[in-house]
Protein backbone atom coordinates (compact mmCIF):
# COMPACT_ATOMS: atom_id res chain seq x y z
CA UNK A 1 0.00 0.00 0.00
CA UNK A 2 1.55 3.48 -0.73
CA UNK A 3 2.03 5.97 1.40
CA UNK A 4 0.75 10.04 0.43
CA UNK A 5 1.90 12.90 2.98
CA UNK A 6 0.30 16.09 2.58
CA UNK A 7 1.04 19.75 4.35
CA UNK A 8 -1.59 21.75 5.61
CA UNK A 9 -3.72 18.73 6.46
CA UNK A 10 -5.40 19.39 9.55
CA UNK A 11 -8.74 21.12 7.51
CA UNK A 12 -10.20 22.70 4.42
CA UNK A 13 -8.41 21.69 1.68
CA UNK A 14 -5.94 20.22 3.28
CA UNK A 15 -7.90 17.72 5.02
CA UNK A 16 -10.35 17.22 2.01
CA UNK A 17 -7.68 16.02 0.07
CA UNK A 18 -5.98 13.35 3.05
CA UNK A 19 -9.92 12.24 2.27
CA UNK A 20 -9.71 11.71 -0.85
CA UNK A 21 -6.39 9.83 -0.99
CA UNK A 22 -7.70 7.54 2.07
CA UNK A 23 -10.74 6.55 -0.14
CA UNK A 24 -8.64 5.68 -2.49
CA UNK A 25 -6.59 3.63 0.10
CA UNK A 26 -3.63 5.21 0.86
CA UNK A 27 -1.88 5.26 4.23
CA UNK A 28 -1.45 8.82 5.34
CA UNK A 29 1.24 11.27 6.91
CA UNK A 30 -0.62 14.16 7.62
CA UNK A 31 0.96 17.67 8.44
CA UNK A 32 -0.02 20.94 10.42
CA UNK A 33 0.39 22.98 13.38
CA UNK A 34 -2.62 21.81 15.03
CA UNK A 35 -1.63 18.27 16.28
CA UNK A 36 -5.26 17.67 17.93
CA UNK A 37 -6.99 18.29 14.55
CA UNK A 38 -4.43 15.44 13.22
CA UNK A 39 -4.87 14.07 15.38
CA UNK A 40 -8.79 13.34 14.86
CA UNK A 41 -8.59 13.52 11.72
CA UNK A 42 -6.21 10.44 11.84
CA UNK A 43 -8.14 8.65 13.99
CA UNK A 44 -11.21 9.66 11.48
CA UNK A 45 -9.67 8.11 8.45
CA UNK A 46 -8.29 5.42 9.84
CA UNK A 47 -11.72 3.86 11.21
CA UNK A 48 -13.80 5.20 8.17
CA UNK A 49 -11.26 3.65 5.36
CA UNK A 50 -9.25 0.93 7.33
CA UNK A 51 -5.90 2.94 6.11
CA UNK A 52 -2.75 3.72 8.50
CA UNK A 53 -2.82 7.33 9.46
CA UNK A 54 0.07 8.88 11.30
CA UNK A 55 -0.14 12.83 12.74
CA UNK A 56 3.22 14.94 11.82
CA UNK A 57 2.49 18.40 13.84
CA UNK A 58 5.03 20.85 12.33
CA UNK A 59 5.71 24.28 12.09
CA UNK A 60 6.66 24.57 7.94
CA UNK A 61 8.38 28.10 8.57
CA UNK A 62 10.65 26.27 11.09
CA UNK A 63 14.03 24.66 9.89
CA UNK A 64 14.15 22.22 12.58
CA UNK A 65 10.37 21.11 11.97
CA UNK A 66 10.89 21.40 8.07
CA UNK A 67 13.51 19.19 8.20
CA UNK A 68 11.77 16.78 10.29
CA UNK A 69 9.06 16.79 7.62
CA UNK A 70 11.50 16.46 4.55
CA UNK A 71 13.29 13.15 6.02
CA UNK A 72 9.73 11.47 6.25
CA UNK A 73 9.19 12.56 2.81
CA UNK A 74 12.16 10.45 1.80
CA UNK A 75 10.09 7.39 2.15
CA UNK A 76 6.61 8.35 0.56
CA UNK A 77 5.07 7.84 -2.70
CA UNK A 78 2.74 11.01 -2.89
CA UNK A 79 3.61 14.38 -1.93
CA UNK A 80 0.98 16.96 -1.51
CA UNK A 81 2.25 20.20 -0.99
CA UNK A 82 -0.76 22.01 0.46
CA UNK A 83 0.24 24.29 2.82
CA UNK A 84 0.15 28.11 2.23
CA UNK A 85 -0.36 31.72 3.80
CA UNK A 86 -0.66 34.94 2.54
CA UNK A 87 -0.89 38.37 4.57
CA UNK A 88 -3.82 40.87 3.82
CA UNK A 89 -1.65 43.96 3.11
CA UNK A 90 0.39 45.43 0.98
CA UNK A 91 3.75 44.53 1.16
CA UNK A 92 4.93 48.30 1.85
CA UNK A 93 2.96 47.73 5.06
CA UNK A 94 3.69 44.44 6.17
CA UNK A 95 6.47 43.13 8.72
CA UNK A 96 9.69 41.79 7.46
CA UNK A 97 9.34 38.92 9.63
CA UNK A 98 6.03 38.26 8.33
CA UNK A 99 7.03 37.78 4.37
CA UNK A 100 9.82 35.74 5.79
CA UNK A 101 7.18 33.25 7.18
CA UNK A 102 4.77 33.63 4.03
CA UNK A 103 7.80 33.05 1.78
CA UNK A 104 8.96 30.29 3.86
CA UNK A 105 5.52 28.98 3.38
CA UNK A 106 4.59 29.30 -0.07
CA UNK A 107 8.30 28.75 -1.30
CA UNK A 108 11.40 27.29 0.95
CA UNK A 109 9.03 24.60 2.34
CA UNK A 110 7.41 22.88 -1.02
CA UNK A 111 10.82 23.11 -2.62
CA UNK A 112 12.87 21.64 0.22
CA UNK A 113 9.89 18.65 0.43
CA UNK A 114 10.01 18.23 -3.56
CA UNK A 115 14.34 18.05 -3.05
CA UNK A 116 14.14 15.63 -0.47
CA UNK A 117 11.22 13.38 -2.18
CA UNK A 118 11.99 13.51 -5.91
CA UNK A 119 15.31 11.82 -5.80
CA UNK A 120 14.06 8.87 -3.79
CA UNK A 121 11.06 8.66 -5.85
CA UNK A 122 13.29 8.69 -9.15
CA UNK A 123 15.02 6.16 -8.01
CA UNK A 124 12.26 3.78 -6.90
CA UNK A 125 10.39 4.29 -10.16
CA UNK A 126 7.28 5.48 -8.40
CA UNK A 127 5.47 8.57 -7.59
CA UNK A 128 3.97 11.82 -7.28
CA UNK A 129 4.11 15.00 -6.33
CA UNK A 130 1.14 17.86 -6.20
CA UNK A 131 1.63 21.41 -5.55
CA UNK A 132 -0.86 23.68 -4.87
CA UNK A 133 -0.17 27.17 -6.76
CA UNK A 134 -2.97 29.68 -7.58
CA UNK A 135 -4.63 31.81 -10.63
CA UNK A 136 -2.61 34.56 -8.63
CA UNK A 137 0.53 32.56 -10.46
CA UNK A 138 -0.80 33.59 -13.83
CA UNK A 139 -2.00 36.93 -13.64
CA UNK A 140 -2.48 39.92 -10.89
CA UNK A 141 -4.55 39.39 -8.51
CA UNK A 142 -2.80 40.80 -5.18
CA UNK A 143 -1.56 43.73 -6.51
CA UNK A 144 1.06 45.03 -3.97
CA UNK A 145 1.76 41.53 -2.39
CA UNK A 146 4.69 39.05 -2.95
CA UNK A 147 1.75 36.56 -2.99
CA UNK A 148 1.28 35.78 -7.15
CA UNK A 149 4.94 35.93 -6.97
CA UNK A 150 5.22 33.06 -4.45
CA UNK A 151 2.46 31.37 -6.46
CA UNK A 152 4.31 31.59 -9.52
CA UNK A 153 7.11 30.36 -8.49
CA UNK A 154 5.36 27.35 -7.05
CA UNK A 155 3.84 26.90 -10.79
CA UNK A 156 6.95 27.41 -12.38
CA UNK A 157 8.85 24.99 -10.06
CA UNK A 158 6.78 22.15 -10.83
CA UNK A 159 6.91 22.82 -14.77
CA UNK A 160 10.48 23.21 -14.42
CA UNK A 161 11.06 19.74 -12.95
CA UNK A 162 8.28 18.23 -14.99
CA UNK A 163 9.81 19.22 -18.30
CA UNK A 164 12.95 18.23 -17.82
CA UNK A 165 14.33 14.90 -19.48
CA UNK A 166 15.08 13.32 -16.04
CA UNK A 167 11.79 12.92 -14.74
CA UNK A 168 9.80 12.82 -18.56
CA UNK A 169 11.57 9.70 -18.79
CA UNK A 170 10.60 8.21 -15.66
CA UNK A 171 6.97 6.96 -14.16
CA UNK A 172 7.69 9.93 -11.78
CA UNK A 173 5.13 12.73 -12.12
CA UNK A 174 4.22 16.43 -10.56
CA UNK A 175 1.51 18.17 -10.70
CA UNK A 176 0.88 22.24 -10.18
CA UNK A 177 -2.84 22.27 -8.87
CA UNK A 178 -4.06 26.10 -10.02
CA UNK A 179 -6.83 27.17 -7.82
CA UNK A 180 -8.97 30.28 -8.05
CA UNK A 181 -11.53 31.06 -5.23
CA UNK A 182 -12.23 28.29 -2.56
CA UNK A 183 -14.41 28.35 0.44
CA UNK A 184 -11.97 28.04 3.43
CA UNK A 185 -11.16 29.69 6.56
CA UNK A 186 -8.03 31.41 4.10
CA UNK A 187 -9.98 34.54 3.74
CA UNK A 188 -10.74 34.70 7.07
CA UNK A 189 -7.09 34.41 8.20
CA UNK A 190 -5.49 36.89 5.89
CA UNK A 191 -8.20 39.21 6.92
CA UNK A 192 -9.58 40.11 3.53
CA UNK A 193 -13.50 40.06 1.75
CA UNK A 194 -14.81 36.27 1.45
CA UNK A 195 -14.67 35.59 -2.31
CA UNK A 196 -17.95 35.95 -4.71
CA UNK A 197 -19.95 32.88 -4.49
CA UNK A 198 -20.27 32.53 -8.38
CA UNK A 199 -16.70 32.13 -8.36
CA UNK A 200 -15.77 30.06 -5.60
CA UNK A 201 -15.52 26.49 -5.81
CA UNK A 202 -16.23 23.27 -3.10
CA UNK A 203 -13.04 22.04 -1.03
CA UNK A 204 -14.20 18.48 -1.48
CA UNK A 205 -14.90 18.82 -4.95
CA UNK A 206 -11.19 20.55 -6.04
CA UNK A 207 -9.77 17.32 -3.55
CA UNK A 208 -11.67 14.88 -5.31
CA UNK A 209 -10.61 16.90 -8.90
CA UNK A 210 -6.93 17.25 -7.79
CA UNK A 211 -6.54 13.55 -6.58
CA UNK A 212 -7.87 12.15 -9.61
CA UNK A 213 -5.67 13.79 -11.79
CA UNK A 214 -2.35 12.21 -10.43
CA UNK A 215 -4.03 8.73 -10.33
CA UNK A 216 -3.98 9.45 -13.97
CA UNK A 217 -1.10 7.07 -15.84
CA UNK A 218 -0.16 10.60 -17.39
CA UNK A 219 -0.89 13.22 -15.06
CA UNK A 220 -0.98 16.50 -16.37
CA UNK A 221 1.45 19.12 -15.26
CA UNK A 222 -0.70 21.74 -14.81
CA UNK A 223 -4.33 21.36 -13.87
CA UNK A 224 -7.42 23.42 -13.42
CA UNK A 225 -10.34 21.86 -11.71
CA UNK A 226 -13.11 24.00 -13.10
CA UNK A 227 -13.91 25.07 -16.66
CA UNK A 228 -14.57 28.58 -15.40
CA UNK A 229 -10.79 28.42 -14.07
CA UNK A 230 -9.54 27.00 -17.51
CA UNK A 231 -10.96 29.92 -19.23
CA UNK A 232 -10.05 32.15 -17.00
CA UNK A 233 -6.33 30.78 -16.50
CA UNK A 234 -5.77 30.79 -19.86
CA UNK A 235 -7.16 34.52 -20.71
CA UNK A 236 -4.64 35.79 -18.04
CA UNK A 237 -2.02 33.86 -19.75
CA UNK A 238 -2.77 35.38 -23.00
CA UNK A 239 -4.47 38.65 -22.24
CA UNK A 240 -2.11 41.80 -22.15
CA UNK A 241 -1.05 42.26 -18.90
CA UNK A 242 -2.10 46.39 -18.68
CA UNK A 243 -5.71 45.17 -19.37
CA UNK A 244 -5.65 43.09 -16.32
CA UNK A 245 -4.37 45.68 -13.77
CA UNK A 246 -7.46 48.24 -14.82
CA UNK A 247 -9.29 48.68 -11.29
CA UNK A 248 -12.04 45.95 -10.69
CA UNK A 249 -9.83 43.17 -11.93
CA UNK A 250 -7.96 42.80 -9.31
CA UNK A 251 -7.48 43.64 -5.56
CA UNK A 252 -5.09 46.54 -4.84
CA UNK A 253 -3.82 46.50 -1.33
CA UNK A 254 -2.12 49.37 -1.92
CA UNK A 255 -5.05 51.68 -2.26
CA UNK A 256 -6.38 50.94 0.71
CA UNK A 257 -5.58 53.52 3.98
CA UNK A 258 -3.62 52.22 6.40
CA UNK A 259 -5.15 50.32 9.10
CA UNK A 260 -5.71 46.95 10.50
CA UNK A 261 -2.84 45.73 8.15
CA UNK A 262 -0.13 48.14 9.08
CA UNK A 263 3.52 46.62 10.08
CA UNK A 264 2.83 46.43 13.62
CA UNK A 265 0.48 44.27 13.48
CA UNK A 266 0.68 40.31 12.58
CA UNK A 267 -0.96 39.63 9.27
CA UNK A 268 0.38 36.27 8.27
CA UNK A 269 -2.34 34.00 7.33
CA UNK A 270 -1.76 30.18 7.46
CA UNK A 271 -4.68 29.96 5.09
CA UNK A 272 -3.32 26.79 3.47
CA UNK A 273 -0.95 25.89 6.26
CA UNK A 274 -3.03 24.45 8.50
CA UNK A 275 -5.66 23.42 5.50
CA UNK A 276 -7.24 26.31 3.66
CA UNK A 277 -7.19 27.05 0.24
CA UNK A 278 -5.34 29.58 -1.67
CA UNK A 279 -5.26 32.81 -2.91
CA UNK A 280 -7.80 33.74 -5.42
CA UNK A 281 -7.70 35.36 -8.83
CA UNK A 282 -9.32 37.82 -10.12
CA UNK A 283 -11.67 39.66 -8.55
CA UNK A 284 -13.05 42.97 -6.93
CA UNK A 285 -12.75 40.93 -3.58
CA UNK A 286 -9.54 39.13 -3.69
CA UNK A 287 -9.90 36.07 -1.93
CA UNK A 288 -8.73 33.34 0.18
CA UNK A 289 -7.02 30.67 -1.08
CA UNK A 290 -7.72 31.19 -4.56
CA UNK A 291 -4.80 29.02 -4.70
C-alpha cells in the first residue's frame, strides 16, 4: 500500500484532500500545526477507510520542523504540498518577519519537500508529487503583495522539474494544482472580503478533482479543476497584462488607507498551512485561497 503525505492537512483543503487519498486507500502522513486536529482527523480516516494514518504536527516556517518533515518525505510515494499563507496587506505595510514566514511557506518549504522526495522517488520508479499554486501565479490578482509571486514560483517549479528529461523519462510525475476562489477559513485568516460565491468552488470537490488527476497514468502538469478556471487561467495567460491591472480586476492592497494591516500588526495568514485554500484570482474581492 503506498504511502501520500500532505502539508496543511489538519482542515479545508488540506484535510479534504488526506480524504480523498484515504478513499482511495492510501496510508497517510498528515501535516499541520494543530496536532489535535491530526490528530482526529487520523483517527477519522483510519476507522472510516481501514488505512494507517500517522499525525506529523510541524511548524513549515521552522528549519528544525521542516527538516523533520523532509526526512519522512524520503520514504513516501505522494507528496501533496498544500500548505500556504498569505498576509492581507500590501507589502509596503507588512512586517519583514512576516514575508519571511509567508515566503517560507509558499516557497522554501514545497521546494525543500520536492528536493528531499523527488530523488528517492526517481530512483524507486514510483510517484507523485502535487503542488498547490494559484490563478494569482498567472495573472495579478494581489496587486502590492509578494503573494502571485510566491504562487508563480510554485507553478513554475513544478513545470520546471516536470519538463525536464530526467523525470519525462521516468513513471515519476508532478503536478501544479491552479486554484482560483475556494471556500476556506483562508480569507478569514489573511483578513480580507470572502470571495464571490459565483466564483468560488467546493473544497471536497477541487480534492476529489486534484486527486484524480495524479491517479492518472499521465498526469498532467498543470491542472485546473473547473472550466470557469480553464478559461479564466488561460485569458490571463494570453491577455495583455495592462488590461488586467485596470481597477475591478484585481485587488489593490495598496489603495487601501492604512489600518488593521499596518507593520505592527501580525498579518500572516496560514490559510493553506493548517488546511485552507489559496489565494484567489481575479476579482473585486480578492480572496482566500484562490490558490
Amino acid at each position: 500500500m503506498s504511502t501520500a503525505l500532505v502539508t496543511g492537512a489538519s482542515c479545508g483543503l488540506g484535510a479534504d484532500l488526506a480524504r480523498a487519498l484515504a478513499a482511495r486507500g492510501h496510508d497517510l502522513v498528515l501535516v499541520a500545526r494543530g496536532a489535535e486536529a491530526l490528530d482526529r482527523l487520523a483517527a477519522d480516516l483510519t476507522i472510516e477507510h481501514g488505512i494507517k494514518a500517522h499525525a506529523l504536527p510541524a511548524d513549515l516556517t521552522v528549519e528544525a520542523d521542516l527538516e523533520q518533515v523532509a526526512a519522512a518525505a524520503c520514504d513516501i510515494d505522494i507528496l501533496i504540498n498544500n500548505a500556504g499563507a498569505a498576509l492581507g496587506a500590501s507589502f509596503d505595510r507588512t512586517a519583514w518577519a512576516d514575508e519571511q514566514r509567508m515566503l517560507a511557506l509558499n516557497v522554501v518549504a514545497p521546494s525543500r519537500l520536492v528536493h528531499a522526495a523527488l530523488p528517492e522517488m526517481l530512483r524507486r520508479g514510483v510517484g507523485r508529487i502535487l503542488t498547490v499554486s494559484s490563478v494569482a501565479a498567472v495573472g495579478p490578482a494581489w496587486q502590492g503583495t509578494a503573494y502571485g509571486a510566491a504562487k508563480a514560483y510554485e507553478l513554475a517549479m513544478t513545470q520546471s522539474f516536470a519538463y525536464s528529461r530526467r523525470v519525462r523519462t521516468s513513471p515519476v510525475a508532478l503536478t501544479a494544482l491552479v486554484l482560483g476562489y475556494m471556500a476556506s477559513q483562508f480569507h478569514v485568516r489573511a483578513g480580507v472580503t470572502a470571495p464571490p460565491p459565483l466564483l468560488t468552488l467546493a473544497s471536497p470537490y477541487v480534492a476529489k478533482q486534484a486527486v484524480r488527476a495524479i491517479h492518472r497514468r499521465r498526469p498532467p502538469v498543470v491542472c485546473v479543476p473547473s472550466m470557469r478556471y480553464k478559461v479564466l487561467a488561460g485569458l490571463l495567460r494570453h491577455a495583455p497584462y495592462r488590461s488586467l491591472t485596470m481597477p475591478g480586476l484585481a485587488k489593490d492592497f495598496t489603495t487601501g488607507p492604512v489600518g488593521a494591516h499596518d507593520r505592527d500588526t501580525d498579518t500572516v495568514a496560514s490559510g493553506r498551512g493548517d488546511g485552507g485554500n489559496d489565494v484567489p484570482p481575479v476579482g473585486a474581492h480578492r480572496d482566500g485561497q484562490a490558490h
